[in-house]
C-alpha atoms as a PDB file:
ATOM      1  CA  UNK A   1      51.939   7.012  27.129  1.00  0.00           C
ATOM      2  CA  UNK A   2      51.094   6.847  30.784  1.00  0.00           C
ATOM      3  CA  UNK A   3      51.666  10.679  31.215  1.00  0.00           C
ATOM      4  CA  UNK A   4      49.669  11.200  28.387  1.00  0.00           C
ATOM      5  CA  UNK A   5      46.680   9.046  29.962  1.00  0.00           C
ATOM      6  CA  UNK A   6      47.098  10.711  32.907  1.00  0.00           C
ATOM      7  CA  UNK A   7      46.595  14.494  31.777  1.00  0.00           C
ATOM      8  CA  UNK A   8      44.287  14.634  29.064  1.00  0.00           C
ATOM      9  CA  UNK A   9      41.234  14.131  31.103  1.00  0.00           C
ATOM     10  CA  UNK A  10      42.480  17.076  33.450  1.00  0.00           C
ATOM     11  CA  UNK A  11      43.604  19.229  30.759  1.00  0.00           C
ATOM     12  CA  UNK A  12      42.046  22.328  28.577  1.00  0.00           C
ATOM     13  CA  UNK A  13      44.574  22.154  25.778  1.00  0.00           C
ATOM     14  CA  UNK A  14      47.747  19.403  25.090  1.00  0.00           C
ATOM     15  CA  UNK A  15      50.869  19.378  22.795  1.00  0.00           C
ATOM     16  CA  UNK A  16      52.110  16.133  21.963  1.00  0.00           C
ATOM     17  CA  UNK A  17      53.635  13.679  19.748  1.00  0.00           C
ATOM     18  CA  UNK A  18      51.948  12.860  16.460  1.00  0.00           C
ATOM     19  CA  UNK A  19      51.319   9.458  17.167  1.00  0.00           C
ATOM     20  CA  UNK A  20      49.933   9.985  20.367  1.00  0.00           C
ATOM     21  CA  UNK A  21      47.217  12.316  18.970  1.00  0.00           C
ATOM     22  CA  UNK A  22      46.354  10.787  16.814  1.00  0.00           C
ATOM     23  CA  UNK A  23      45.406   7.317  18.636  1.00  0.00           C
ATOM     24  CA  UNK A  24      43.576   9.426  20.868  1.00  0.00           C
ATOM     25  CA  UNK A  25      41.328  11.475  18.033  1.00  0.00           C
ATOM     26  CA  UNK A  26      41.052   7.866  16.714  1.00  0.00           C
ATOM     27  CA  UNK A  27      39.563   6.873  20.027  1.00  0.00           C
ATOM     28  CA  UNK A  28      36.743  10.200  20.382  1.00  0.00           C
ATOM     29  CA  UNK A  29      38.935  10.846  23.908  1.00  0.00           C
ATOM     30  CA  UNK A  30      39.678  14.566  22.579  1.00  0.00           C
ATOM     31  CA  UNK A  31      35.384  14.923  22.591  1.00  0.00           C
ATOM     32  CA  UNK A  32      34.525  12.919  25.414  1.00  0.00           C
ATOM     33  CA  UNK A  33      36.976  14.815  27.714  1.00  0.00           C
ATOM     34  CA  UNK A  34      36.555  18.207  25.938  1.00  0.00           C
ATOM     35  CA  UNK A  35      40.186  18.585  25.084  1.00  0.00           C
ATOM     36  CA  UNK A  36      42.101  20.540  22.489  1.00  0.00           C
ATOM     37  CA  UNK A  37      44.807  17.961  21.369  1.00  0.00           C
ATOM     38  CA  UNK A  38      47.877  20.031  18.742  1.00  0.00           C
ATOM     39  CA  UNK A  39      50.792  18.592  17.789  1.00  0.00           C
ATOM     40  CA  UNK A  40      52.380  21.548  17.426  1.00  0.00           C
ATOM     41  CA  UNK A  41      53.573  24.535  19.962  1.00  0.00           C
ATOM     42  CA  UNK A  42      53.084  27.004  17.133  1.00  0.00           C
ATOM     43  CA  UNK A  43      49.562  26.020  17.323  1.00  0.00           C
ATOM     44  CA  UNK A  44      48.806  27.519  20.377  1.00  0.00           C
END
């Protein structure tokens, strides 16, 4: 979780675990920090 913390205000675009996701969509941090969050590599 720390990692996860850690990247997505630097980063454009993240693939991650479900449940990570989805606490952060749940949160607005996807919006606020303008990032694409998949769960999926065959999303991208």
């Amino acid at each position: 979780m720390t990692a996860f913390i850690t990247v997505l205000p630097l980063a454009d675009v993240m693939v991650a675990e479900k449940q990570f996701v989805n606490l952060a969509r749940q949160a607005h941090l996807d919006a606020r920090h303008e990032t694409t969050l998949l769960t999926s590599i065959h999303d991208l």
